[in-house]
Protein backbone atom coordinates (compact mmCIF):
# COMPACT_ATOMS: atom_id res chain seq x y z
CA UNK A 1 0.00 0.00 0.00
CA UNK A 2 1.50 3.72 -0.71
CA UNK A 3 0.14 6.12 1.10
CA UNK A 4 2.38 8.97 0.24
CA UNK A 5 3.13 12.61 0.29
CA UNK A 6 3.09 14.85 -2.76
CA UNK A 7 6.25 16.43 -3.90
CA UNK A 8 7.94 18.56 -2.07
CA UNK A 9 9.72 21.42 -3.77
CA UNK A 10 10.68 24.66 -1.83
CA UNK A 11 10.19 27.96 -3.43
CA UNK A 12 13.36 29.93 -2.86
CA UNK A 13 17.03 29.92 -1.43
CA UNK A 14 15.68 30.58 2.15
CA UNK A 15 14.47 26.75 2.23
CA UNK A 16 16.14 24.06 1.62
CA UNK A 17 16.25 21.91 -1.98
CA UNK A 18 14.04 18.75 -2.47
CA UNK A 19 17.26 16.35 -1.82
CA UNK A 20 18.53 18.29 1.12
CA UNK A 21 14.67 18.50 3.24
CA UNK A 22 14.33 14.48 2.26
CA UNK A 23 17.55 13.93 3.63
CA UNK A 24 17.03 15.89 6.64
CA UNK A 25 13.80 13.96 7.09
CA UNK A 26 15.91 10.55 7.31
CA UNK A 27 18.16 11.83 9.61
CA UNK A 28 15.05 12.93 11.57
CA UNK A 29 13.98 9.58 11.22
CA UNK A 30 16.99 8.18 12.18
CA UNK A 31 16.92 10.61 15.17
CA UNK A 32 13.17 9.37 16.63
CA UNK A 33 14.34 6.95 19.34
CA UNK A 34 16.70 9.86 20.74
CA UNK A 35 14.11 12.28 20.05
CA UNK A 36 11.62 10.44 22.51
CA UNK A 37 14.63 9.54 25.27
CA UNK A 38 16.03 13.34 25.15
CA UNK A 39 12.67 14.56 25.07
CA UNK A 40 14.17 17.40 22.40
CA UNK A 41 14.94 17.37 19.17
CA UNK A 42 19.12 16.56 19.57
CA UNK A 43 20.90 20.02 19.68
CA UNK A 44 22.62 19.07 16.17
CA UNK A 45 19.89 17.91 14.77
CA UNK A 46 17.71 21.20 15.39
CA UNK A 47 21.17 22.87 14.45
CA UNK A 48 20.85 21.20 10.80
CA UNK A 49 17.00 21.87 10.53
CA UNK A 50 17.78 25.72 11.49
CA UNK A 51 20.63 25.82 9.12
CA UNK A 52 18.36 24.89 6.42
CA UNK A 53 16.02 27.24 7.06
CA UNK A 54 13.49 25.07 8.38
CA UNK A 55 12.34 27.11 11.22
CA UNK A 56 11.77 29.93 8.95
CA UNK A 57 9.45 29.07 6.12
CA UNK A 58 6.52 30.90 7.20
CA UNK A 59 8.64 34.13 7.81
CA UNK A 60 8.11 36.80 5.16
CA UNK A 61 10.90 37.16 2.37
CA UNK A 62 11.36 40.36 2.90
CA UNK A 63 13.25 40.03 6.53
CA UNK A 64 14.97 36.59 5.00
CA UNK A 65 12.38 33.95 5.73
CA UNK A 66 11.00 31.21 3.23
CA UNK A 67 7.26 32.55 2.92
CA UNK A 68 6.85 29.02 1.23
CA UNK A 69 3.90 27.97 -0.30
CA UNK A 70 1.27 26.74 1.99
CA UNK A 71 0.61 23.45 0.39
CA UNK A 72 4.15 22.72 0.17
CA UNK A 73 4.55 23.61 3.89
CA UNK A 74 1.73 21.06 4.46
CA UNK A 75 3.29 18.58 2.57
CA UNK A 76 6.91 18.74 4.60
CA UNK A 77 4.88 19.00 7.84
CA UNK A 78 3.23 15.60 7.50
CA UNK A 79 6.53 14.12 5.69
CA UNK A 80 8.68 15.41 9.04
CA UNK A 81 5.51 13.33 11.00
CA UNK A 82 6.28 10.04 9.31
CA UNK A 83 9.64 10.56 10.31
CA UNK A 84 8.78 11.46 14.17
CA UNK A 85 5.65 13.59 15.41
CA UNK A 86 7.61 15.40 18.33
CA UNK A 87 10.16 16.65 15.47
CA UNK A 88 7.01 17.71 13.61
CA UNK A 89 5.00 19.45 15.75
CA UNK A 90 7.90 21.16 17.17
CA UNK A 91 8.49 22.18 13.68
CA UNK A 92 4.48 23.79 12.87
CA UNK A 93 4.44 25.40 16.17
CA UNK A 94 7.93 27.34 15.69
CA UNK A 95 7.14 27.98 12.04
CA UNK A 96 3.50 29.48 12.90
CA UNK A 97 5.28 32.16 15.18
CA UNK A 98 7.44 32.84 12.77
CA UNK A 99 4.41 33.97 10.77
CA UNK A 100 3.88 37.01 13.49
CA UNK A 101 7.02 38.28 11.98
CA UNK A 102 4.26 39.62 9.02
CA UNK A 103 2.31 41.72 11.88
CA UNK A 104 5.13 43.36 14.09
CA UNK A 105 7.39 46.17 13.01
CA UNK A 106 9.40 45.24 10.13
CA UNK A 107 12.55 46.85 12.62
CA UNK A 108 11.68 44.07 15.32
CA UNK A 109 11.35 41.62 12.78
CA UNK A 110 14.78 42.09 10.95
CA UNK A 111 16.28 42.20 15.10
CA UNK A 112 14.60 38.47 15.47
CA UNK A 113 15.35 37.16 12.39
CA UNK A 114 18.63 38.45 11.52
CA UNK A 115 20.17 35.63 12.95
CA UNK A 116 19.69 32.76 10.44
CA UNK A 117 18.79 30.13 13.53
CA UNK A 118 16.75 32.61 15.10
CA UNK A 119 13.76 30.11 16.50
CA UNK A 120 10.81 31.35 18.67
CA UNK A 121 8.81 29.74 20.90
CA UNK A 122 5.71 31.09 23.27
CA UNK A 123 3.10 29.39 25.64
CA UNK A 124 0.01 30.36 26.35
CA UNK A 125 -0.26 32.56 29.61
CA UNK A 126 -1.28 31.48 33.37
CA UNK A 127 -0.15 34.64 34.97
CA UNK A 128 1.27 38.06 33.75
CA UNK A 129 1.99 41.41 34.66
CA UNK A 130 3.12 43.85 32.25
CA UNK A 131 3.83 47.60 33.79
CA UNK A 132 4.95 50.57 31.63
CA UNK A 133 8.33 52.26 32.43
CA UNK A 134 10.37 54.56 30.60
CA UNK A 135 11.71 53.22 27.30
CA UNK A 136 9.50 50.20 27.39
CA UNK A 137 7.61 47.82 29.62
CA UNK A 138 8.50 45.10 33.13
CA UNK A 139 7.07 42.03 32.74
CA UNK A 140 6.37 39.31 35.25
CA UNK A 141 4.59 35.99 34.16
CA UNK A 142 4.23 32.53 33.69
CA UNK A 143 3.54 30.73 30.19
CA UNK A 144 3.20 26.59 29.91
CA UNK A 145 3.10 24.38 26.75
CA UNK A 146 6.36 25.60 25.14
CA UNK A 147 6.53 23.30 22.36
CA UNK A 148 10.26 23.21 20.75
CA UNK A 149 11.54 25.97 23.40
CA UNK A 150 14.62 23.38 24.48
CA UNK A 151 15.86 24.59 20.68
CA UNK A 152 14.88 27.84 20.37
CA UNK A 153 16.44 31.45 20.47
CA UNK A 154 13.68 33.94 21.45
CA UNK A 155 10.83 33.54 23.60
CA UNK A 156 7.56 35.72 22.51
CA UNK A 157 5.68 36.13 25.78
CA UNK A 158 1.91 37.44 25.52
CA UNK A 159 0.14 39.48 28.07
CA UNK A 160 -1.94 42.65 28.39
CA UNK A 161 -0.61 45.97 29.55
CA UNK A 162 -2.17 48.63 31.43
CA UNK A 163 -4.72 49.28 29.11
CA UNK A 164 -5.59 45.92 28.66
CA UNK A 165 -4.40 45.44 25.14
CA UNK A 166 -2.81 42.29 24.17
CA UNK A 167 0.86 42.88 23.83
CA UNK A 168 3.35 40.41 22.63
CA UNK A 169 6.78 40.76 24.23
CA UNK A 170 10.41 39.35 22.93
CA UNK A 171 12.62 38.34 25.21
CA UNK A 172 16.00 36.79 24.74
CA UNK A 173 16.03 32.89 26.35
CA UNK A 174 18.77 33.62 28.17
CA UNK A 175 16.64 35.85 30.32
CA UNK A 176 14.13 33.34 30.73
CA UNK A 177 13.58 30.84 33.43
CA UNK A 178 12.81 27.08 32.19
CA UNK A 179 10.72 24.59 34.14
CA UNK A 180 10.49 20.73 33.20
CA UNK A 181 6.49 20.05 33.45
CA UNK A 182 6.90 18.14 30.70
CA UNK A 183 6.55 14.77 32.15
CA UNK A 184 4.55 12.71 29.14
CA UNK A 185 3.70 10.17 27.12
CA UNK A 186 3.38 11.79 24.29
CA UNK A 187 4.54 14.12 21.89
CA UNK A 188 7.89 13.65 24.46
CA UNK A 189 10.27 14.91 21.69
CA UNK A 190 8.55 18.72 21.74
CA UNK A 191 10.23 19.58 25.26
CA UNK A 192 7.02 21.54 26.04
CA UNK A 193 8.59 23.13 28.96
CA UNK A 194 6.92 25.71 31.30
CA UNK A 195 8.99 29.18 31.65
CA UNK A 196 8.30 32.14 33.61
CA UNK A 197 9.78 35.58 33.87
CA UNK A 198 10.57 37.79 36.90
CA UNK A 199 10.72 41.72 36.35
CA UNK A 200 11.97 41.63 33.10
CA UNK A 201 12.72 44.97 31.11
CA UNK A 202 11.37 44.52 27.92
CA UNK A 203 12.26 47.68 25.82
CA UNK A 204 9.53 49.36 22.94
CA UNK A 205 11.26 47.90 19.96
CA UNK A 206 11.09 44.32 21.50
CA UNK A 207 7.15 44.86 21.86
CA UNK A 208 4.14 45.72 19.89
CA UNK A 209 0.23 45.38 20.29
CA UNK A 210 -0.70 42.46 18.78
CA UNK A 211 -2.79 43.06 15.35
CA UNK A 212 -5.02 40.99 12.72
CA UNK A 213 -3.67 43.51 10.10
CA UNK A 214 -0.44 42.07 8.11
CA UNK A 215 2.30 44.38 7.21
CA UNK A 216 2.98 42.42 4.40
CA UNK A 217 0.81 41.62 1.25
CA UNK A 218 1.82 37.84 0.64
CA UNK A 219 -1.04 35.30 0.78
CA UNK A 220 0.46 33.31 3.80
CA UNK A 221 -0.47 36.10 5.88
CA UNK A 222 -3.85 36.90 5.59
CA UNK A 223 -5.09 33.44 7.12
CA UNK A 224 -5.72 33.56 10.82
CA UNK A 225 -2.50 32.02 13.12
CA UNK A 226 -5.08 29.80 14.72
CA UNK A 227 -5.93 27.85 11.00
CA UNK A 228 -1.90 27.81 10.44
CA UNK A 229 -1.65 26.00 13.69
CA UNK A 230 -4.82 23.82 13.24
CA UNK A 231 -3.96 22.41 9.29
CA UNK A 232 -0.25 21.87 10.49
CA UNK A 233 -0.93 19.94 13.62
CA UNK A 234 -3.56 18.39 11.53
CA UNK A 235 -0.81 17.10 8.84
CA UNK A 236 1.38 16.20 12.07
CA UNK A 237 -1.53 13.79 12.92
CA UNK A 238 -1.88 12.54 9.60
CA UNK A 239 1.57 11.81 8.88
CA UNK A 240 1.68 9.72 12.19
CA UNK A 241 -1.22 8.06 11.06
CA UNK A 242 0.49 6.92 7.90
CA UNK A 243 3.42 5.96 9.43
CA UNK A 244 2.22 3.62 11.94
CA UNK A 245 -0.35 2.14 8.40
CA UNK A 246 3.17 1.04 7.05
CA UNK A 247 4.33 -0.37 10.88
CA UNK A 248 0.93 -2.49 10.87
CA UNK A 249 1.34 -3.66 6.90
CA UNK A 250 5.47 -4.79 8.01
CA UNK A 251 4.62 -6.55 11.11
CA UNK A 252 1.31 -8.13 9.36
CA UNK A 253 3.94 -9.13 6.55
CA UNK A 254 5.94 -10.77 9.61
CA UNK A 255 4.08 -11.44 12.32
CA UNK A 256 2.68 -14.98 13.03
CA UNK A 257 0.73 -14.92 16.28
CA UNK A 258 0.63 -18.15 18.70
CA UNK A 259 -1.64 -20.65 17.59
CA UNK A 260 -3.17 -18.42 14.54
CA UNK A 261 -2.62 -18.28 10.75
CA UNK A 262 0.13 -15.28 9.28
CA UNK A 263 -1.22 -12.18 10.02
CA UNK A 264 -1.24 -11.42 6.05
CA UNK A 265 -3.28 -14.63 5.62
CA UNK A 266 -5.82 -13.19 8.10
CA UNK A 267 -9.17 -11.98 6.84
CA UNK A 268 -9.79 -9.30 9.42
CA UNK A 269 -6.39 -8.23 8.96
CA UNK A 270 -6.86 -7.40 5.16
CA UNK A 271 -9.99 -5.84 6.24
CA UNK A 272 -8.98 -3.68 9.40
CA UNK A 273 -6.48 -2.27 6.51
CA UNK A 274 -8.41 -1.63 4.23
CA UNK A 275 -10.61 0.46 6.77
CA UNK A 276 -7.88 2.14 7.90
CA UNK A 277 -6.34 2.97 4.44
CA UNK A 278 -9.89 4.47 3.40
CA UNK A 279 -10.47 6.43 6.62
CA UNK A 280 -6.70 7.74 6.08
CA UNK A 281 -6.90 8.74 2.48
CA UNK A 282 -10.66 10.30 2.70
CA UNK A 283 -9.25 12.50 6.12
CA UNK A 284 -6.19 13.45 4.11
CA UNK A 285 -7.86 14.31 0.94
CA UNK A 286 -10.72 16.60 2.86
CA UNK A 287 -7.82 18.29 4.62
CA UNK A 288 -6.15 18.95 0.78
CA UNK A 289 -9.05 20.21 -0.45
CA UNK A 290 -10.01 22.83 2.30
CA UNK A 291 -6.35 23.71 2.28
CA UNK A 292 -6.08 23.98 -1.63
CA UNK A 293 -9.52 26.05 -1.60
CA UNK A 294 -8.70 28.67 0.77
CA UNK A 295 -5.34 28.71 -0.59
CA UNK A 296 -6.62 29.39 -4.30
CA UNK A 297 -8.92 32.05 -3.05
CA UNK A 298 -5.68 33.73 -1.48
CA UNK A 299 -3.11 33.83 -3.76
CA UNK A 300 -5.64 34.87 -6.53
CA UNK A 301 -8.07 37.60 -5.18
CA UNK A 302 -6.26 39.02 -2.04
CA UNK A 303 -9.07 37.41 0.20
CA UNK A 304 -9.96 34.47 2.50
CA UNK A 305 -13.43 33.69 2.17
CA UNK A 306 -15.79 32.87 5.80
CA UNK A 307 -17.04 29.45 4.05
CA UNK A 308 -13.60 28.93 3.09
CA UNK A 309 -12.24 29.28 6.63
CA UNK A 310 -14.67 27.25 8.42
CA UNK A 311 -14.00 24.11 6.09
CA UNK A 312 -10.21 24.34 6.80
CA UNK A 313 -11.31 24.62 10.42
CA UNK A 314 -13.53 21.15 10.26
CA UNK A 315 -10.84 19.30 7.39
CA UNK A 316 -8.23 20.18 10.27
CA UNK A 317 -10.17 19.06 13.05
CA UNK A 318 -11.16 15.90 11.52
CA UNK A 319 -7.99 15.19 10.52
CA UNK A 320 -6.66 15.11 14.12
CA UNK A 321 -9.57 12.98 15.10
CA UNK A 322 -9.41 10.33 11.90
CA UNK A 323 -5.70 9.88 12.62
CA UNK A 324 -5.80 8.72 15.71
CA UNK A 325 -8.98 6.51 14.90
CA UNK A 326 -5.94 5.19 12.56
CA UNK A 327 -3.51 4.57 14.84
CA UNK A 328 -5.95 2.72 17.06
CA UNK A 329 -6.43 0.09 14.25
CA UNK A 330 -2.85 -0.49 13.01
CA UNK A 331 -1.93 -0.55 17.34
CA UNK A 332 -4.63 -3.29 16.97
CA UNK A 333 -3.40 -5.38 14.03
CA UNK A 334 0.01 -5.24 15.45
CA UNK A 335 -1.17 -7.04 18.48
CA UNK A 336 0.06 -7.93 22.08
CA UNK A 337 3.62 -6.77 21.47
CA UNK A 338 2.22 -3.20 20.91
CA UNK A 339 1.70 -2.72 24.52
CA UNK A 340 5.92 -2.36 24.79
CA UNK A 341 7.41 0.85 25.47
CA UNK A 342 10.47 -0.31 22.82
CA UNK A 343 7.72 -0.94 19.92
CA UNK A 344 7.56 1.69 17.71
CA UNK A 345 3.36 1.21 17.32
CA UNK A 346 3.07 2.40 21.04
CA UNK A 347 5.00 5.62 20.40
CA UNK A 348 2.96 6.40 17.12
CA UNK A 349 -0.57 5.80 19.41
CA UNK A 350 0.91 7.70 22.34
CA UNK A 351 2.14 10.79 19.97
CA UNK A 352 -1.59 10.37 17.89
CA UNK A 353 -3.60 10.39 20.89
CA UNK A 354 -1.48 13.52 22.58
CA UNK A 355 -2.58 15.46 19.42
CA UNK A 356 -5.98 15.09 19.99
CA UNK A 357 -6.09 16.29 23.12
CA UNK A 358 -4.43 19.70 22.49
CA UNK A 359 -7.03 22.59 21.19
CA UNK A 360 -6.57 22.40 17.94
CA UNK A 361 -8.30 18.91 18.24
CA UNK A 362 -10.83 19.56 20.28
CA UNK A 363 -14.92 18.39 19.39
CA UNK A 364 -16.12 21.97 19.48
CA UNK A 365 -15.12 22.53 16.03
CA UNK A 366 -17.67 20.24 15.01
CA UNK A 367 -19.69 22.67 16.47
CA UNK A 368 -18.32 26.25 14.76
CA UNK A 369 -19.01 24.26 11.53
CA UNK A 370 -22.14 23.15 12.05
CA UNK A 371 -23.42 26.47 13.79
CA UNK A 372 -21.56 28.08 10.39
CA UNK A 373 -23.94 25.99 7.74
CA UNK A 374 -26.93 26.82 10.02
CA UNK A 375 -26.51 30.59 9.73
CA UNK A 376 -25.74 31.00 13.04
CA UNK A 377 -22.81 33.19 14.54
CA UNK A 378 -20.02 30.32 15.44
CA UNK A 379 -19.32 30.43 19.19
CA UNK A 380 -15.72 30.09 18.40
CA UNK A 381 -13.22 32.09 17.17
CA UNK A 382 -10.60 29.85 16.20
CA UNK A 383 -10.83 29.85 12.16
């Protein structure tokens, strides 16, 4: 069975070429086991990916980021999953900040991105305090979830000043203080750390009220950070999905369980595949067409249509859910040696069923669509 990605081919120098991302994916690959033990991606490793601009392909061109297509970006997200899911969704989450670099003041932006392994990484907040002082703001405050933060270079911290506006604050990692919370099952690889800082001076050019207006005209940026975040941990899910298909179709090609028949030779097994295959393909082709849709309307009229938005919000969602609904079958096929922390099929159902659980996944977005196609005013604002 193939169940493959389409080609990946990077649009300028600030990405890397086709050979050079497929053989950073096998080294990723290669890399999983540690990945899951070190609970990081290894320092060289993340080194490489930053050195090939990988961290930077939703940053706009003009302050020396990829600003890649958004298909394409799909595609290498749920390629990178195959490989290993913490890798990958360490890789969407620090690529979607880099996104912001479109909103803030193209001076901040060229300060952060300068550096060509500049890597952000934020959390959403428990606690802050932001006071304003001459030349800038203190900040006090505690932010959890910090996906890929044991790699990264800058630390965006949000919070709302005096006035109650929502201000997003960089802050060198140096200055910041790290906490290990991230005690897991899985998605272990994303070192989703808790960090908190203590009277901080921020100065003005390090901050800015955060806006939905773009500075910059590209396509990539007038789609809300929330649907970036949602179709990329969407294509994590999916290429986890696919990768534990081909474990289940090896150790079915192997596997002879006590006092049965081959695995291959098994009826249920040929039809728990097929299942699976179908319910993978029809999840990944609804989230292609949403994506491709919206992404069409984009590059080709300036705009992002509502209906357009909402079905990259459910193909996303569903996506998350489907995947896992995957997983769960080939964990199944591959039967009682699953349940080992050494077998790969336990790390792809841990990783699967960690993504579902984060927002992005959540069973309210059934909801937004369905209150969308009923002409009622979606509850949610995450599309």
């Amino acid at each position: 069975m193939a169940i493959n990605n389409p080609p990946v081919t990077p649009p300028n120098n600030s990405a890397p070429t086709d050979d050079d991302f497929h053989a950073i994916v096998s080294r990723i690959a290669a890399s999983s086991p540690d990945i899951n033990d070190e609970r990081q991606i290894p320092p060289a490793l993340a080194n490489a990916m930053a050195d090939q601009g990988l961290f930077r392909l939703l940053v706009p061109a003009s302050v020396g980021g990829g600003e890649i297509d958004f298909l394409k970006y799909l595609a290498m997200t749920q390629a990178i999953a195959a490989a290993d899911g913490s890798a990958a969704w360490s890789f969407n989450q620090n690529n979607v900040l880099g996104s912001i670099a479109a909103f803030m003041p193209e001076s901040l932006a060229k300060a952060i991105w300068s550096a060509p392994n500049a890597v952000v990484c934020n959390g959403p907040p428990q606690h802050t305090t932001v006071t304003s002082v001459d030349g800038g703001h203190t900040l006090t405050g505690r932010w959890n979830f910090s996906s890929g933060s044991r790699h990264a270079t800058w630390v965006m911290c949000a919070g709302r000043d005096e006035n109650e506006q929502p201000r997003l604050m960089f802050v060198p990692k140096s200055e910041v203080e790290f906490f290990d919370t991230w005690q897991v099952s899985g998605l272990r690889g994303t070192g989703s750390f808790s960090f908190e800082v203590k009277d901080a001076f921020v100065p003005s050019s390090r901050s800015f009220i955060e806006t939905q207006t773009p500075r910059e005209n590209g396509p990539l940026y007038l789609m809300a950070r929330s649907l970036l975040f949602a179709s990329g941990f969407a294509s994590v899910g999916l290429g986890v999905a696919r990768a534990a298909l081909h474990l289940a179709i090896d150790t079915a090609m192997k596997k002879i369980p006590q006092e049965q028949s081959a695995l291959r030779e098994q009826v249920q097994t040929h039809r728990e595949l097929g299942q699976a295959a179908a319910i993978w393909g029809a999840a990944d082709a609804f989230l292609t067409q949403a994506a491709s849709t919206l992404w069409t309307r984009a590059t080709t009229t300036g705009e992002v249509a509502m209906d357009d938005r909402i079905q990259l919000r459910l193909a996303s969602t569903h996506a998350i859910r489907q995947a896992a609904d995957v997983v769960d079958i080939a964990y199944a096929i591959c039967g009682a040696t699953s349940v080992f922390e050494a077998s790969p099929i336990q790390r792809k159902f841990q990783d699967a069923h960690a993504i579902t659980q984060q927002i992005q996944g959540r069973l309210e977005h059934y909801e937004t669509a369905g209150q969308h196609y009923l002409g009622l005013e979606p509850q949610s604002r995450m599309f």
